[in-house]
C-alpha atoms as a PDB file:
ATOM      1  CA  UNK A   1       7.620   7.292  -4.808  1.00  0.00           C
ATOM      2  CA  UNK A   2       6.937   8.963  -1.653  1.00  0.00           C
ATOM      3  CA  UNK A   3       8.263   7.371   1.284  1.00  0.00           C
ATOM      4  CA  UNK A   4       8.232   7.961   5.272  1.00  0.00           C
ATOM      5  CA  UNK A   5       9.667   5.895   8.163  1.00  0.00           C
ATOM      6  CA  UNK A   6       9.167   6.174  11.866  1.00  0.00           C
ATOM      7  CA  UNK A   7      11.787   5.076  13.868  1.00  0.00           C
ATOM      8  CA  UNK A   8      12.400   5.859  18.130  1.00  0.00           C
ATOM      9  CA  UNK A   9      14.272   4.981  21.172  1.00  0.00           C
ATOM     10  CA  UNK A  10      15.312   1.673  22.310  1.00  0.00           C
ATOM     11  CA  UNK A  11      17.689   0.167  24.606  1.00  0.00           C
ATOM     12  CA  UNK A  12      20.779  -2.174  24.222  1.00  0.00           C
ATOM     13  CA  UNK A  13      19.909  -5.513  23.257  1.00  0.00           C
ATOM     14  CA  UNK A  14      16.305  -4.675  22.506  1.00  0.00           C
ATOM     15  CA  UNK A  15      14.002  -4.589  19.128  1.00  0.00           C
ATOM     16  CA  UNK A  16      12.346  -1.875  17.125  1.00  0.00           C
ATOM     17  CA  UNK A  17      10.856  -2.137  14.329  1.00  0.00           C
ATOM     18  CA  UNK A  18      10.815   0.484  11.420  1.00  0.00           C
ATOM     19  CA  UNK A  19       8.038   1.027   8.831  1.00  0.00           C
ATOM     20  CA  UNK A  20       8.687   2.224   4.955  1.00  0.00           C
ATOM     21  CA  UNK A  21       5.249   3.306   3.383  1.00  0.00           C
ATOM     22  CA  UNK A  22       5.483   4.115   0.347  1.00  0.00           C
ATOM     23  CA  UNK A  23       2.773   6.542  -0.891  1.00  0.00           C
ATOM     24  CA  UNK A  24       2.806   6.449  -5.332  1.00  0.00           C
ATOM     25  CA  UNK A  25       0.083   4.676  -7.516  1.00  0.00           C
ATOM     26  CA  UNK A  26       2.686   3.414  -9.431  1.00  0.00           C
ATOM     27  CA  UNK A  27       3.846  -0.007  -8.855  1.00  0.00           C
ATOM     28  CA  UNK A  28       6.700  -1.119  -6.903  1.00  0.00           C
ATOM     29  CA  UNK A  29       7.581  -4.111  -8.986  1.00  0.00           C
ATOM     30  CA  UNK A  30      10.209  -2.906 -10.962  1.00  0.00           C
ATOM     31  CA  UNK A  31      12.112  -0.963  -7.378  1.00  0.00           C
ATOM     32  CA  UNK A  32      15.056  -2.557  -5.451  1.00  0.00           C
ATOM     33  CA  UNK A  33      14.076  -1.117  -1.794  1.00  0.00           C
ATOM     34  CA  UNK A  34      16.581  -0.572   0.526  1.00  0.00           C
ATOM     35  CA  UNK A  35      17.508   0.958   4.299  1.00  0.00           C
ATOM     36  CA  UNK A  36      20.406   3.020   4.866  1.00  0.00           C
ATOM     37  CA  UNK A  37      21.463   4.527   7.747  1.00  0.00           C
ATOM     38  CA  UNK A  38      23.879   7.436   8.999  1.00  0.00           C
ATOM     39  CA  UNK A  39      26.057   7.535  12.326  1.00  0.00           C
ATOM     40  CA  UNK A  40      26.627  10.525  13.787  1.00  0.00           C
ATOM     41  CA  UNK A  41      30.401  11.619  11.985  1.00  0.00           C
ATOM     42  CA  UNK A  42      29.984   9.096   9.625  1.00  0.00           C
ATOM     43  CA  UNK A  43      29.020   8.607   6.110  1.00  0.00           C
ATOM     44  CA  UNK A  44      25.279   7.014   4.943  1.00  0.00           C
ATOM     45  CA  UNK A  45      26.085   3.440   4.684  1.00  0.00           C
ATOM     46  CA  UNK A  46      24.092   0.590   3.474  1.00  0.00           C
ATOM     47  CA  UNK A  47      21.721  -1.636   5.435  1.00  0.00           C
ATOM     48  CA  UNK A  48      19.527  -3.641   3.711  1.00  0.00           C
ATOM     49  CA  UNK A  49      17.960  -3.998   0.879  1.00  0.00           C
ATOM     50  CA  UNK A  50      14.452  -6.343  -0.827  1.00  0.00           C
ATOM     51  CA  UNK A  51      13.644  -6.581  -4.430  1.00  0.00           C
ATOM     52  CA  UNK A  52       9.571  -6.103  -4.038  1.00  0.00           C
ATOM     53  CA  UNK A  53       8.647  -8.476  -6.786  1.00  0.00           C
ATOM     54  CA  UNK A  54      10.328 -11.114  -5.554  1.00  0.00           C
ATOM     55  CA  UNK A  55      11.154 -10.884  -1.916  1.00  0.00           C
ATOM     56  CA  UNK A  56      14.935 -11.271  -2.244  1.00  0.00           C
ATOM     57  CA  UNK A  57      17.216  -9.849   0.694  1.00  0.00           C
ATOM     58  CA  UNK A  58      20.555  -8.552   1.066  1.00  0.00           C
ATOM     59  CA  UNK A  59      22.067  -7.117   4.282  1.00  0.00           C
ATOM     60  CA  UNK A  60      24.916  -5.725   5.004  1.00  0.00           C
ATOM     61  CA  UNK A  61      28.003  -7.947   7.265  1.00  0.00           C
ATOM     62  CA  UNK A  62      27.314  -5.518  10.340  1.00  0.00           C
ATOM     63  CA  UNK A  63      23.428  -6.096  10.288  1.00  0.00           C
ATOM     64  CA  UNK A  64      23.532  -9.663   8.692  1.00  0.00           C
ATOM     65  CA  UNK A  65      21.690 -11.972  11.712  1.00  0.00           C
ATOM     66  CA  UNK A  66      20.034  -9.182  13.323  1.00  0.00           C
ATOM     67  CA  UNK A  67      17.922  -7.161  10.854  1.00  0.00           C
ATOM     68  CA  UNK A  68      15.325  -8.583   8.593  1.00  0.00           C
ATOM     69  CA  UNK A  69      13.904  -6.498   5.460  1.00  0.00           C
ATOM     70  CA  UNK A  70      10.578  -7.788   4.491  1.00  0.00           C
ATOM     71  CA  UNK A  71       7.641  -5.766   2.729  1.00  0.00           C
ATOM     72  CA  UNK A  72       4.123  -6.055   2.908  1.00  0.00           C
ATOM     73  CA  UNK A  73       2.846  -5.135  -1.202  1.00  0.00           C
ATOM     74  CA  UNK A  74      -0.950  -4.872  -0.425  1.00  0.00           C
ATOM     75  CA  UNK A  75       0.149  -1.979   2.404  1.00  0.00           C
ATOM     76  CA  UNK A  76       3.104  -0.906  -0.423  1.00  0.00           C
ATOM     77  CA  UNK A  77       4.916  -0.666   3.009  1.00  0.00           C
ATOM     78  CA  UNK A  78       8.459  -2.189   3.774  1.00  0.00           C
ATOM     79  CA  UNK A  79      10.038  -2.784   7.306  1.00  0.00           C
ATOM     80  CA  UNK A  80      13.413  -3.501   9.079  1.00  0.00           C
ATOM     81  CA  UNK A  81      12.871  -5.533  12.190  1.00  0.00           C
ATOM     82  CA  UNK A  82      15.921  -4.747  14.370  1.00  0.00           C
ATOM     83  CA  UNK A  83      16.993  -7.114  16.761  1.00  0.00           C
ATOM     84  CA  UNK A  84      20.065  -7.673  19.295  1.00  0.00           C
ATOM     85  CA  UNK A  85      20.277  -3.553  19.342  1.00  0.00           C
ATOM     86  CA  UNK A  86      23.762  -2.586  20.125  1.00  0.00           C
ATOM     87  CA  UNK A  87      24.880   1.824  20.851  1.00  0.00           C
ATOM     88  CA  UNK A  88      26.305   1.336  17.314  1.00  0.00           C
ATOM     89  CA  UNK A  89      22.922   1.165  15.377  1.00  0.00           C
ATOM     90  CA  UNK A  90      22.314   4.307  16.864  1.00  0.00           C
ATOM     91  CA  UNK A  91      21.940   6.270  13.591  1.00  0.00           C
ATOM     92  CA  UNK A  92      19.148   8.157  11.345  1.00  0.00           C
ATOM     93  CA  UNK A  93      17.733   5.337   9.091  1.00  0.00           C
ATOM     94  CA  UNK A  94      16.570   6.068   5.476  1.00  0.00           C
ATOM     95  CA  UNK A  95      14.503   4.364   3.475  1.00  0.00           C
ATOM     96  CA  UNK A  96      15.133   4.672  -0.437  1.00  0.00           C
ATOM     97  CA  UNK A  97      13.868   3.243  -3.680  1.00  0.00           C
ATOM     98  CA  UNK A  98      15.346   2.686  -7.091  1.00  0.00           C
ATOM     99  CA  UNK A  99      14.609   1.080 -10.068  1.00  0.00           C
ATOM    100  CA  UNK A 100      16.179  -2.055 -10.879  1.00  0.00           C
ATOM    101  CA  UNK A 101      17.637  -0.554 -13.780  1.00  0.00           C
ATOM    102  CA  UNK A 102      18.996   2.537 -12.062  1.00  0.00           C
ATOM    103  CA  UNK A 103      21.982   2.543 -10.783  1.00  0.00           C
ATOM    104  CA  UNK A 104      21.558   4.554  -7.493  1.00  0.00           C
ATOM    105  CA  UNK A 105      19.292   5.010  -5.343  1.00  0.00           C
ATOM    106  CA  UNK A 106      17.271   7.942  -6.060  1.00  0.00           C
ATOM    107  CA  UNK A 107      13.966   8.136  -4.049  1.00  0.00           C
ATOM    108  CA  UNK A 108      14.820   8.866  -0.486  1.00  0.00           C
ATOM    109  CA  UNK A 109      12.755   9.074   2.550  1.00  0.00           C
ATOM    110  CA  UNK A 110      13.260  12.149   5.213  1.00  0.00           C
ATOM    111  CA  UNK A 111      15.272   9.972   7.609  1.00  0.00           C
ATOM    112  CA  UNK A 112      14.343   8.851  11.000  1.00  0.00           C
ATOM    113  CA  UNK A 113      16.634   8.996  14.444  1.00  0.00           C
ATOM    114  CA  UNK A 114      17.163   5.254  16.581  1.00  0.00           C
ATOM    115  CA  UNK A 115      18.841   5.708  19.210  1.00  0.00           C
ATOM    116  CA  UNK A 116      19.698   2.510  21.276  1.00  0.00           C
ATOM    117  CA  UNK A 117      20.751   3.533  24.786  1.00  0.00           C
ATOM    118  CA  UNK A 118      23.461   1.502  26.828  1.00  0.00           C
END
């Protein structure tokens, strides 16, 4: 599973919106999908995550309100519509895939920089 997200520049208290596609013939029914994201000094630290067959969400405490994971299967593309922006999201976001059966995460997108401006 290849994946790629594009992600940008936004300012306090505003929305972005970042895109997952993932490019693989296989299907996605048996992945857990999930954003992570890394602050500058800090370690990669979980964000989201939706089980593609089903459509079930889990987010973490610092996100939980603001973010929504959803996933579009016909475009095999998943999104994380960020809302209420605060300087502290400001972080490279990863996309990353696993099978339900894994354990960890092992498919990982190239990253991609927010930066939400005061």
């Amino acid at each position: 599973v290849q994946l790629q997200a594009l992600g940008g520049l936004v300012q306090a208290g505003g929305s972005l919106k970042l895109s997952c596609a993932a490019a693989s013939a296989r299907t996605l029914s048996y992945y857990l999908m999930g954003w992570f994201r890394q602050a500058p000094g800090k370690e990669r630290e979980f964000v989201a995550s939706i089980r593609w067959s089903l459509g079930s969400t889990d987010y973490a405490n610092a996100v939980q309100g603001r973010f929504t994971i959803s996933r579009d299967r016909a475009k095999n593309t998943m999104y994380l519509q960020m809302g209420s922006l605060k300087p502290d999201d400001t972080a490279v976001y990863y996309c990353a895939a696993r099978l339900l059966v894994a354990s960890e995460y092992n498919n990982w997108g190239q990253g991609t920089l927010v930066t939400v401006s005061s």
